[in-house]
C-alpha atoms as a PDB file:
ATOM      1  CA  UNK A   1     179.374 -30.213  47.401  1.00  0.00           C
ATOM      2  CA  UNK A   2     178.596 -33.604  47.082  1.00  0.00           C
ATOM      3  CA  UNK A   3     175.283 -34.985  45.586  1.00  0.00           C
ATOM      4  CA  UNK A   4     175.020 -37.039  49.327  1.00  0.00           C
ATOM      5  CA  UNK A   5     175.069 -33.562  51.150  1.00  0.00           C
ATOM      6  CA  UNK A   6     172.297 -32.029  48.157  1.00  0.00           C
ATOM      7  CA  UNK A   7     170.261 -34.880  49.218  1.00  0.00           C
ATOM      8  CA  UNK A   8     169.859 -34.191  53.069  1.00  0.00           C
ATOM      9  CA  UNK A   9     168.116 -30.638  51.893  1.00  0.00           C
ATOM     10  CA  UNK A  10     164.638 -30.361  52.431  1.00  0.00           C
ATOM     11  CA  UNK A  11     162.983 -32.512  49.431  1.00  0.00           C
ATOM     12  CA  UNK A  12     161.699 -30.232  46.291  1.00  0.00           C
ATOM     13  CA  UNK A  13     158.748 -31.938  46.476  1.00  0.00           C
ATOM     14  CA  UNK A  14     157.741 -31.569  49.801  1.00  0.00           C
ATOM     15  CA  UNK A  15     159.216 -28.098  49.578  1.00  0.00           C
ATOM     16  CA  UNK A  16     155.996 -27.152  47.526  1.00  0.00           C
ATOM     17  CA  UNK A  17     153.657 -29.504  49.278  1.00  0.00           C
ATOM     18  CA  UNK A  18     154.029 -28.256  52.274  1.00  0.00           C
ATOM     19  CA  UNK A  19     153.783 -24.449  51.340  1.00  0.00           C
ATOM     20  CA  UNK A  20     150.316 -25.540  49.246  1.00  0.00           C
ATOM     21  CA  UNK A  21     148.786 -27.301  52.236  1.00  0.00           C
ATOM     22  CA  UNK A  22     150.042 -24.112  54.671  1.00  0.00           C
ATOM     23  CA  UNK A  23     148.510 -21.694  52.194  1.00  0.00           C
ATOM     24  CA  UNK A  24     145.088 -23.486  51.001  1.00  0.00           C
ATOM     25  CA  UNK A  25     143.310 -20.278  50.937  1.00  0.00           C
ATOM     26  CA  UNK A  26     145.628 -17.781  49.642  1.00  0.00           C
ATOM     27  CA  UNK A  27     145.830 -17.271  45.656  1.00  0.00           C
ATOM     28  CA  UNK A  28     149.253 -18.488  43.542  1.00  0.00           C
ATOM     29  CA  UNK A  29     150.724 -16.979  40.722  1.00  0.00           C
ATOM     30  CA  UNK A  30     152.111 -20.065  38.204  1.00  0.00           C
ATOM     31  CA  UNK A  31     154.831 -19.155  35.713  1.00  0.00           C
ATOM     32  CA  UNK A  32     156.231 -21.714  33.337  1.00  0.00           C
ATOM     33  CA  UNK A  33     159.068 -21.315  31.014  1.00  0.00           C
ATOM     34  CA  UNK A  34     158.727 -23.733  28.300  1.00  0.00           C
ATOM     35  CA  UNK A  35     160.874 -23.925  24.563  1.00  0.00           C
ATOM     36  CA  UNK A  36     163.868 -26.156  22.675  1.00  0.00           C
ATOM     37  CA  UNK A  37     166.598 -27.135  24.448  1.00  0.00           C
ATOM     38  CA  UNK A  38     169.060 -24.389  23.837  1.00  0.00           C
ATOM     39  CA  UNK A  39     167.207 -21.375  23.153  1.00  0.00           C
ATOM     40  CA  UNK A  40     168.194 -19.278  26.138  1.00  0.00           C
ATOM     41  CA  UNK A  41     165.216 -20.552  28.884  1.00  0.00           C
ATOM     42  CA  UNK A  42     167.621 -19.885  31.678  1.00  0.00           C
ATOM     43  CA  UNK A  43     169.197 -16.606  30.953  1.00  0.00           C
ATOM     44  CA  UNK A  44     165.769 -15.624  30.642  1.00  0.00           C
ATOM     45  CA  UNK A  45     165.066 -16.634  33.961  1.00  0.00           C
ATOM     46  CA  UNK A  46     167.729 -15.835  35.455  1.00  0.00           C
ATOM     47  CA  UNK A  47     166.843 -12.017  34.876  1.00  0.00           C
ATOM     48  CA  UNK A  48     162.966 -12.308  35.080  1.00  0.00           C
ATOM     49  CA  UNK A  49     163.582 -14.040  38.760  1.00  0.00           C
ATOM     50  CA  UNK A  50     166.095 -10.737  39.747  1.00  0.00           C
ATOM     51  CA  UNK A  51     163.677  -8.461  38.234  1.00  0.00           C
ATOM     52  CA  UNK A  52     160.683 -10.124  39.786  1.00  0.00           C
ATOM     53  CA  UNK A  53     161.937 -10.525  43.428  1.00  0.00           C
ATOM     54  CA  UNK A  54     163.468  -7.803  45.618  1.00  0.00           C
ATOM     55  CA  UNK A  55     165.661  -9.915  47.705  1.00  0.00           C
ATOM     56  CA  UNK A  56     165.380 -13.400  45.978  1.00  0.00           C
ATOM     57  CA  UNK A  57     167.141 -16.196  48.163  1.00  0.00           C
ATOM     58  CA  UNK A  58     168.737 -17.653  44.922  1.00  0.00           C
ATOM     59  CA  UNK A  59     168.133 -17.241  41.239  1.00  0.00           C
ATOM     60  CA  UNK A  60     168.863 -19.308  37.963  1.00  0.00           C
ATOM     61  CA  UNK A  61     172.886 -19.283  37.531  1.00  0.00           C
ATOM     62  CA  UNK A  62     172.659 -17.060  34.036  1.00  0.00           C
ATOM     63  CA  UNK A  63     176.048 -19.127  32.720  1.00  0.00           C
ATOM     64  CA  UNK A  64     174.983 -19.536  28.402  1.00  0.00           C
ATOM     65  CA  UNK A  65     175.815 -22.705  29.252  1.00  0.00           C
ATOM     66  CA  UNK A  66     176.460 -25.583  31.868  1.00  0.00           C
ATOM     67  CA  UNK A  67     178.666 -28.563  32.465  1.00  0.00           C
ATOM     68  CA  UNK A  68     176.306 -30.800  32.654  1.00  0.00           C
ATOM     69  CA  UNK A  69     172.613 -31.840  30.934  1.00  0.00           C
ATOM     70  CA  UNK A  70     169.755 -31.216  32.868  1.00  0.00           C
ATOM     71  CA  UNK A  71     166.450 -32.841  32.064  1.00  0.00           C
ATOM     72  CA  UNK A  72     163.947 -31.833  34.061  1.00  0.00           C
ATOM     73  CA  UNK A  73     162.629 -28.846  35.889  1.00  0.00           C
ATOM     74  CA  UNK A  74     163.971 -25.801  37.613  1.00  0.00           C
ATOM     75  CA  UNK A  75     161.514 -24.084  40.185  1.00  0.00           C
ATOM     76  CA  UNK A  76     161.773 -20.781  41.920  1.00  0.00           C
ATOM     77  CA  UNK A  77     159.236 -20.257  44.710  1.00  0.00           C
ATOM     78  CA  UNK A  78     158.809 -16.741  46.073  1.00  0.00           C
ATOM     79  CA  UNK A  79     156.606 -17.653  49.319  1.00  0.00           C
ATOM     80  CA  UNK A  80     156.563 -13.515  50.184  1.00  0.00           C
ATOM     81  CA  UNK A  81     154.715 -13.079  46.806  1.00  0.00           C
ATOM     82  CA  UNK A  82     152.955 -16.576  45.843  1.00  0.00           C
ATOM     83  CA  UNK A  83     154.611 -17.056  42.668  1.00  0.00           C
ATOM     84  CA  UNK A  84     155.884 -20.162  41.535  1.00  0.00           C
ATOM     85  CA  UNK A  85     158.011 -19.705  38.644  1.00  0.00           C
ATOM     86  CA  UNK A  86     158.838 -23.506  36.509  1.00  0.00           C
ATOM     87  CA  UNK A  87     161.731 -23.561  33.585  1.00  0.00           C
ATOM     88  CA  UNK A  88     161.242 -27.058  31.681  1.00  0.00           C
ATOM     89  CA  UNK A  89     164.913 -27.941  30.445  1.00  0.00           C
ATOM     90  CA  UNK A  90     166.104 -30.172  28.148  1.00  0.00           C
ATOM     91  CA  UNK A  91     162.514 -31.584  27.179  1.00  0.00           C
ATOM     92  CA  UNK A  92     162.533 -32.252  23.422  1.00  0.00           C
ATOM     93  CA  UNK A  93     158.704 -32.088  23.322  1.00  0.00           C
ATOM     94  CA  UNK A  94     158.661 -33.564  19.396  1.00  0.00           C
ATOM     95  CA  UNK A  95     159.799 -36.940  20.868  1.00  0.00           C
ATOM     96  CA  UNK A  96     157.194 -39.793  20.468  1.00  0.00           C
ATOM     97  CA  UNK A  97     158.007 -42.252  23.374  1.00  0.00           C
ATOM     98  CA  UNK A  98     155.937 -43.552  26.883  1.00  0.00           C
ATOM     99  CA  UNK A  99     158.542 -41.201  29.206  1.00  0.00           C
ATOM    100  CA  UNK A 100     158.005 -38.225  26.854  1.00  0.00           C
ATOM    101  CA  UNK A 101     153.986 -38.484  26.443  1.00  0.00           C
ATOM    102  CA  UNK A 102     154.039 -39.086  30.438  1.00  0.00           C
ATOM    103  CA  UNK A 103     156.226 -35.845  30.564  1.00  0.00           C
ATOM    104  CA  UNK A 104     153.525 -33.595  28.532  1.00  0.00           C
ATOM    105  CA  UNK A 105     150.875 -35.151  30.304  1.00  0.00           C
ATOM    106  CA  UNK A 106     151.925 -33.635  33.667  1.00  0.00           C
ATOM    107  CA  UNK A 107     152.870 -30.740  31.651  1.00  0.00           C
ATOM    108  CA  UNK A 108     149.615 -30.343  30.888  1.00  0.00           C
ATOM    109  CA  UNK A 109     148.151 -30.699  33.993  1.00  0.00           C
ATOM    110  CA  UNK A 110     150.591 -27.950  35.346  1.00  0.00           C
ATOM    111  CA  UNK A 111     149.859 -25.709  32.261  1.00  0.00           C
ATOM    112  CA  UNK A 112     145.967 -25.824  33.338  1.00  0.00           C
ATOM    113  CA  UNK A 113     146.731 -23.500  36.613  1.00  0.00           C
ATOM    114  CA  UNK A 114     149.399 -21.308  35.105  1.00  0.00           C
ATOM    115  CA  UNK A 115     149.323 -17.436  35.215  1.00  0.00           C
ATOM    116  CA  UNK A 116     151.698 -17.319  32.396  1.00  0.00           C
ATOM    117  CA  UNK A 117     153.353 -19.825  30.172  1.00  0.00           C
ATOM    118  CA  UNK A 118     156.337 -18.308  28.464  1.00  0.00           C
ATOM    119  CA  UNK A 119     157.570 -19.867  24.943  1.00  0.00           C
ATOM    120  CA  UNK A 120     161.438 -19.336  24.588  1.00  0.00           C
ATOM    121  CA  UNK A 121     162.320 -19.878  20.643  1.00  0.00           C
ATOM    122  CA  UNK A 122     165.824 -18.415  18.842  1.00  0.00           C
ATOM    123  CA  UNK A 123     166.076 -16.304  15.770  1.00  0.00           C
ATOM    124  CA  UNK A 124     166.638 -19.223  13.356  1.00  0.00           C
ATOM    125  CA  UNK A 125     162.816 -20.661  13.980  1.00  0.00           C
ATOM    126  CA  UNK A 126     162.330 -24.463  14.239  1.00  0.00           C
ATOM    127  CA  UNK A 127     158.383 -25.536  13.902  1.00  0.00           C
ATOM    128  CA  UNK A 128     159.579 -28.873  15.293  1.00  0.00           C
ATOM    129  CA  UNK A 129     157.305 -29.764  18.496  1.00  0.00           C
ATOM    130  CA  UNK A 130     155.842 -25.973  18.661  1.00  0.00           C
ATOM    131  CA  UNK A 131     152.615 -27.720  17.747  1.00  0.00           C
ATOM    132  CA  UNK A 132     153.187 -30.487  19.811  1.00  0.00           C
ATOM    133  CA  UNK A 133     153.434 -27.591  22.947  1.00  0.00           C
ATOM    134  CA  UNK A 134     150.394 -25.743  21.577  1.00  0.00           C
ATOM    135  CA  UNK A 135     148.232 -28.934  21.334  1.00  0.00           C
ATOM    136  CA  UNK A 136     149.591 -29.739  25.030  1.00  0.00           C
ATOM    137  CA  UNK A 137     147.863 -26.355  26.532  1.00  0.00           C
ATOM    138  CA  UNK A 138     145.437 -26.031  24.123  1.00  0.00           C
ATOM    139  CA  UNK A 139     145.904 -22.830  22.806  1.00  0.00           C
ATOM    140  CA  UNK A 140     143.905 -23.761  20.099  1.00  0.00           C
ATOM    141  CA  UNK A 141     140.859 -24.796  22.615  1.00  0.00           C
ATOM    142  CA  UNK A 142     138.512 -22.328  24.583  1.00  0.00           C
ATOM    143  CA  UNK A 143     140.797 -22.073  27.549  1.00  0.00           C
ATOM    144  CA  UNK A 144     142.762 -18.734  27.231  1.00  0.00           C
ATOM    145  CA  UNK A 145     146.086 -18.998  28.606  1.00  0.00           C
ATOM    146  CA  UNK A 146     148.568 -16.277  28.902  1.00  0.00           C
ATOM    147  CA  UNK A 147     150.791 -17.215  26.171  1.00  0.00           C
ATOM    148  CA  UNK A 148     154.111 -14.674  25.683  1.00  0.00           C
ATOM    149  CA  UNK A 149     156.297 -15.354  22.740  1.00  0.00           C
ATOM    150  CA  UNK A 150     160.130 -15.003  23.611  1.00  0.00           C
ATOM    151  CA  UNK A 151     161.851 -14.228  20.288  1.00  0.00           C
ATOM    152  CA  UNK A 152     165.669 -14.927  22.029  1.00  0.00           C
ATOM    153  CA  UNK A 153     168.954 -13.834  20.645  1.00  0.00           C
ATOM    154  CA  UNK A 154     167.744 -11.836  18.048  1.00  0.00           C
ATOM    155  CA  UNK A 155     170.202 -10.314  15.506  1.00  0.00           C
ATOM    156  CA  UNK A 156     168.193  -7.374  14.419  1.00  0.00           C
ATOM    157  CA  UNK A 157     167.026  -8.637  11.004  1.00  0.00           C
ATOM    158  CA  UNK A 158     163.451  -8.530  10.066  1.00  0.00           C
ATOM    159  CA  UNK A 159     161.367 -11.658  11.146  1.00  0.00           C
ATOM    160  CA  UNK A 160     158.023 -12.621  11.354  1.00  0.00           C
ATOM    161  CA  UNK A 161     157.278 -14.191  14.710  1.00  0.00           C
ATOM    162  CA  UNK A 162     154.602 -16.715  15.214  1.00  0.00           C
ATOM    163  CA  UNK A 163     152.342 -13.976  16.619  1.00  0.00           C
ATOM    164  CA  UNK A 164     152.568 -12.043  13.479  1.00  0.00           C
ATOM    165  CA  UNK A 165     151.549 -15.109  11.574  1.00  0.00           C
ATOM    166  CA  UNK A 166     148.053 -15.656  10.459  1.00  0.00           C
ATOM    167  CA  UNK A 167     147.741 -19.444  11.545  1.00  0.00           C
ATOM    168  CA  UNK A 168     148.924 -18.193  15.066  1.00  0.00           C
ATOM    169  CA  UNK A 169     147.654 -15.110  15.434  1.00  0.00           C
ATOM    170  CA  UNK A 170     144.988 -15.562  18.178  1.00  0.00           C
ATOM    171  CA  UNK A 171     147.132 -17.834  20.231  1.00  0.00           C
ATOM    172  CA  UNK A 172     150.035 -15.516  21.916  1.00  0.00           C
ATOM    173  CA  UNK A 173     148.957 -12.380  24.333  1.00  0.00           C
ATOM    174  CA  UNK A 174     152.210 -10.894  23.224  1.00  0.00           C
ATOM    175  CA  UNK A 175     155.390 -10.956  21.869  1.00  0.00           C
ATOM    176  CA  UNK A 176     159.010  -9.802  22.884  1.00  0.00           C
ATOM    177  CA  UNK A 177     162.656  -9.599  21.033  1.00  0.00           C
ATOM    178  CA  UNK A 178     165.326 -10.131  23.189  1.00  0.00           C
ATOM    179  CA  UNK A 179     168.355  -8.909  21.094  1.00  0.00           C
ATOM    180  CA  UNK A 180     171.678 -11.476  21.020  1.00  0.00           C
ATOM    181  CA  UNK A 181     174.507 -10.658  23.537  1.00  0.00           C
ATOM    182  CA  UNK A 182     177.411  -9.847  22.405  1.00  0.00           C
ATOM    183  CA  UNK A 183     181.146 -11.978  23.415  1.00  0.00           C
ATOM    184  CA  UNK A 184     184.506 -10.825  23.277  1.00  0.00           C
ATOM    185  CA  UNK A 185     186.701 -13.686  25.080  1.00  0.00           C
ATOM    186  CA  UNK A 186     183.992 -14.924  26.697  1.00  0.00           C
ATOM    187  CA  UNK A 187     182.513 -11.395  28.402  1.00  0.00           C
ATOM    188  CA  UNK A 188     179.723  -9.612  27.648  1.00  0.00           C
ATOM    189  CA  UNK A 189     180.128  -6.852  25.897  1.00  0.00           C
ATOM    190  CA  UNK A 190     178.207  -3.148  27.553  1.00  0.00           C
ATOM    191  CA  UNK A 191     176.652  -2.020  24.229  1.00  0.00           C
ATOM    192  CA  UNK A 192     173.381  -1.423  22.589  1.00  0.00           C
ATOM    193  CA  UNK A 193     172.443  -5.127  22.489  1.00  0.00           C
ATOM    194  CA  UNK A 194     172.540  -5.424  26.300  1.00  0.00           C
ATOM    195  CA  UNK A 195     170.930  -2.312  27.128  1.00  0.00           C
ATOM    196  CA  UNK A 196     167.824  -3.547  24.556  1.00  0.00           C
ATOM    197  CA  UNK A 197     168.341  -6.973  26.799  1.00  0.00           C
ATOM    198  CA  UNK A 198     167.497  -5.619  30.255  1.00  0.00           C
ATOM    199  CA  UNK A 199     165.270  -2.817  29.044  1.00  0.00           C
ATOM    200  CA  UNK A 200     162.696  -5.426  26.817  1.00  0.00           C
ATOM    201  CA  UNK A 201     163.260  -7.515  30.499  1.00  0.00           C
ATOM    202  CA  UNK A 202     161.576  -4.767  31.949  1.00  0.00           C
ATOM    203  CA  UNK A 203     158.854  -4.424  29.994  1.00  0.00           C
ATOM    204  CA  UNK A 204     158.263  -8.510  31.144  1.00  0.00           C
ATOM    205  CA  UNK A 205     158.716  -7.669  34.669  1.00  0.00           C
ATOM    206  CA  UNK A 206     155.587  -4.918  34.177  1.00  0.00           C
ATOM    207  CA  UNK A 207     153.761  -7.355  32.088  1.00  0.00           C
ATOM    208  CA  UNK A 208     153.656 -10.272  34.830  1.00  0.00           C
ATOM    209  CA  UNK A 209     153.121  -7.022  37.846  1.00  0.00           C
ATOM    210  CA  UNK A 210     150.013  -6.156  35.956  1.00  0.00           C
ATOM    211  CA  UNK A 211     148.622  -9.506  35.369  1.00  0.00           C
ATOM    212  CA  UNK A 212     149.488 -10.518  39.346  1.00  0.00           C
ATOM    213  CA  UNK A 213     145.389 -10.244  40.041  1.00  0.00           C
ATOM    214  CA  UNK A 214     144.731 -12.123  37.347  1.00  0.00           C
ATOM    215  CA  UNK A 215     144.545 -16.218  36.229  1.00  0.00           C
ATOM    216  CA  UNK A 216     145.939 -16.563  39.915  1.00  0.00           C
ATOM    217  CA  UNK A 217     144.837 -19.704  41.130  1.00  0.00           C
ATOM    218  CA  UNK A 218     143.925 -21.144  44.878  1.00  0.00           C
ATOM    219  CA  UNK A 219     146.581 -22.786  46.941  1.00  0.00           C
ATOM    220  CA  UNK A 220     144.242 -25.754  47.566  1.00  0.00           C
ATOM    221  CA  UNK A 221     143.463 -26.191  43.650  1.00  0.00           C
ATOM    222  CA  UNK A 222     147.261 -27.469  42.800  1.00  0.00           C
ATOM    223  CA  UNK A 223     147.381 -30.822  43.495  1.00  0.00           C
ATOM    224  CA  UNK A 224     151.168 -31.786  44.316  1.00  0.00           C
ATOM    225  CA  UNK A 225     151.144 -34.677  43.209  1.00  0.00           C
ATOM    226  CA  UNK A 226     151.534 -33.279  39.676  1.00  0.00           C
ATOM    227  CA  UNK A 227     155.009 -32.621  40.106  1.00  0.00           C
ATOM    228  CA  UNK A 228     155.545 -36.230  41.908  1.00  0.00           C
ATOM    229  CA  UNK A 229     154.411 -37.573  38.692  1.00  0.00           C
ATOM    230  CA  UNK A 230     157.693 -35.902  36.922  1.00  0.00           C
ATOM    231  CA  UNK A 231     159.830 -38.127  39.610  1.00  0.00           C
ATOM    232  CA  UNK A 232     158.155 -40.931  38.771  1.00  0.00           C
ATOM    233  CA  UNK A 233     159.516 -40.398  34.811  1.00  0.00           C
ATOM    234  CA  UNK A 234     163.137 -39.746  36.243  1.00  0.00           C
ATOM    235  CA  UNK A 235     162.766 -36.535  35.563  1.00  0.00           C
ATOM    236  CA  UNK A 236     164.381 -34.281  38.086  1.00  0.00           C
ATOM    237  CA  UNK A 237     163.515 -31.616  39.977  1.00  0.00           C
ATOM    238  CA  UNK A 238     165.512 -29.053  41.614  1.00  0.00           C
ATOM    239  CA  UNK A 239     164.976 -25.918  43.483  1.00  0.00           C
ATOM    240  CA  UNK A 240     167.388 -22.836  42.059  1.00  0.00           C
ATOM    241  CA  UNK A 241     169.820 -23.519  45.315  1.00  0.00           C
ATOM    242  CA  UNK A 242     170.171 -27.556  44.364  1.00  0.00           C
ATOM    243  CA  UNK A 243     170.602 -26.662  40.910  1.00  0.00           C
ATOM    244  CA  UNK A 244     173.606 -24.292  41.927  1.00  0.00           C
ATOM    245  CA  UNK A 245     175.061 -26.938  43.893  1.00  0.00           C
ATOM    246  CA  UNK A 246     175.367 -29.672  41.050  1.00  0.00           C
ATOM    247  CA  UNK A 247     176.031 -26.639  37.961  1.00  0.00           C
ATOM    248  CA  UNK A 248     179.457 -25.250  37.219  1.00  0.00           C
ATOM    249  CA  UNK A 249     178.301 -21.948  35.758  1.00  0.00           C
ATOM    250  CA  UNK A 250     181.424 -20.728  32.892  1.00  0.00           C
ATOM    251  CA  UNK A 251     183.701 -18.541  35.368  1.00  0.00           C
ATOM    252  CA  UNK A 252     184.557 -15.967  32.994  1.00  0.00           C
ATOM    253  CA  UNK A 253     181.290 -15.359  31.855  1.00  0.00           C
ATOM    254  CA  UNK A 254     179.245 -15.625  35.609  1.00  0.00           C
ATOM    255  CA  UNK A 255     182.029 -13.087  37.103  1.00  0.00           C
ATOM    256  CA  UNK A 256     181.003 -10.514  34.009  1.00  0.00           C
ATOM    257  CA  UNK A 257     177.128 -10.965  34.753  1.00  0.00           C
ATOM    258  CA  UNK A 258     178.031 -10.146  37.807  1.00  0.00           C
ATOM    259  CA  UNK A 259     180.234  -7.082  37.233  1.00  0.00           C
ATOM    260  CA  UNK A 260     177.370  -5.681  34.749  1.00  0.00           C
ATOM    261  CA  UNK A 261     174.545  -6.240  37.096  1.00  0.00           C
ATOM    262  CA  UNK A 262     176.287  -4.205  39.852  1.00  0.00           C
ATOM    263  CA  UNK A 263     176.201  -1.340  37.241  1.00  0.00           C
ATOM    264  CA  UNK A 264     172.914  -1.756  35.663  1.00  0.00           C
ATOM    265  CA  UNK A 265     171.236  -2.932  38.317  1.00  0.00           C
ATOM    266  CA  UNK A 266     172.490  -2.776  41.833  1.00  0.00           C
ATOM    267  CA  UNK A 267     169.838  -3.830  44.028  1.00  0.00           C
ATOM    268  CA  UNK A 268     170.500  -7.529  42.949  1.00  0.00           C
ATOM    269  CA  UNK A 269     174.590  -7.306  43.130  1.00  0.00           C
ATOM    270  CA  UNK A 270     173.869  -8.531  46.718  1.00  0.00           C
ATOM    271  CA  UNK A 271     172.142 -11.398  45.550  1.00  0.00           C
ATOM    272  CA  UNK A 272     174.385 -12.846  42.548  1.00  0.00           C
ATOM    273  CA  UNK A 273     177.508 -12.589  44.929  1.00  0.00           C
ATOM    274  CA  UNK A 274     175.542 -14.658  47.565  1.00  0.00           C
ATOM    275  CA  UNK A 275     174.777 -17.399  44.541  1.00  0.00           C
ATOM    276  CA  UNK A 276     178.690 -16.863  43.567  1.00  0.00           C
ATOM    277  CA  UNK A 277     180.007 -17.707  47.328  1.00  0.00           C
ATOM    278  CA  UNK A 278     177.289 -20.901  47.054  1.00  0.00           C
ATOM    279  CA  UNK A 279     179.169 -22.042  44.079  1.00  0.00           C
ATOM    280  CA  UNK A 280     182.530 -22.196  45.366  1.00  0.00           C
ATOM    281  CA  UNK A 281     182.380 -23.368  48.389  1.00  0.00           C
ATOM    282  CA  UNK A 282     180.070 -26.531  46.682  1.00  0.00           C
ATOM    283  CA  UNK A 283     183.474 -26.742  44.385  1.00  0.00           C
ATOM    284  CA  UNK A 284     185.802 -27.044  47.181  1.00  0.00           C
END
């Protein structure tokens, strides 16, 4: 489908607007997915949307990789539920310029209502601009935000996380270790890695269903023009459906997510085939 046809959908923009203003009194549960370009943010979200949602109207495509470079951010917004779930792509937050520092400003500003910010970092652990993101939603300040360390693609080996260490200690509410998928011409192989996968995905799900009372924030509180601001740095922002329309998810590899899913967990094979029929008839 053509970016001309993407364009006459409703606007993302006044997508959320207009659900804020219709829902001033009701309470909203923020989640952001924040971390290095690279480390897995939407595979992660791809399964914490299906295990969140019971009959989500579109999810993150869960390819390990797309055709093109996103910059910008990827929303889901569950109106039956109030949540309002964020993935920050291809934001290289150790970059000094005036489009970056605009960037974490309104990152910032968005960070200051969330529920729970979730920091996506791989086995091989690169300090570079994890500071930067702590000093963004002051996790060293008094505010207390629900910070979740996301130790992705993990190969088993012993690591210390930056929750374990001392100079970080106080700053995450807790950690998870996502073990590293396994490939064999491009499919994912059914073994003990996968079953860890979905089963510590689980364990997220209850963590966020617990916490739904709590750090919610009121409709009328988020001020949209937060995420206008992004625009205004040319950075986009796409619902889950527009981003499906401009991605080619890797065939092999969607088609296997697929065929696993069904098995593992059927109540969301409805769902990925929907995404699936989006996809090809926006290639034809």
């Amino acid at each position: 489908m053509s970016q001309s046809k993407i364009s006459q959908r409703i606007d993302p923009y006044d997508e959320i607007s207009q659900f804020l203003f219709e829902n001033q009194d009701k309470k909203l549960q923020i989640i952001i997915v924040i971390g290095s370009p690279g480390a897995g943010k939407s595979l992660f979200s791809s399964y914490l949307v299906s295990e969140q949602q019971e009959n989500p109207r579109s999810m993150f495509p869960p390819s390990q990789s797309s055709q093109i470079e996103f910059f910008g951010i990827k929303f889901y917004l569950c109106k039956a539920k109030f949540q309002l779930l964020l993935e920050f792509e291809g934001i290289d937050y150790s970059q000094d310029s005036e489009q970056m520092n605009s960037i974490q400003n309104c990152l910032k500003d968005i960070a200051d209502t969330s529920t729970f910010i979730f920091y996506i970092h791989k086995n091989c652990r690169n300090n570079k601009g994890f500071e930067q993101i702590l000093n963004l939603i002051n996790a060293h300040g008094q505010k207390k935000y629900h910070l979740v360390e996301i130790l992705n693609q993990w190969n088993g080996d012993s690591i210390q996380s930056y929750r374990q260490s001392p100079q970080y200690k106080d700053v995450f509410l807790d950690e998870y270790y996502l073990k590293s998928l396994n490939y064999k011409n491009n499919t994912i192989q059914k073994d003990d890695n996968l079953n860890q996968f979905l089963g510590k995905m689980k364990e997220i799900h209850e963590l966020i269903k617990n916490c739904e009372l709590q750090n919610q924030i009121q409709c009328d509180q988020v001020n949209p023009k937060i995420f206008q601001k992004f625009r205004e740095n040319q950075v986009e922002f796409l619902n889950m459906e527009q981003f499906a329309q401009i991605s080619k998810p890797q065939t092999g590899y969607y088609f296997e997510i697929k065929k696993i899913i069904q098995k593992v967990l059927p109540s969301f094979s409805f769902c990925l085939s929907i995404i699936i029929s989006i996809i090809q008839i926006s290639n034809e």
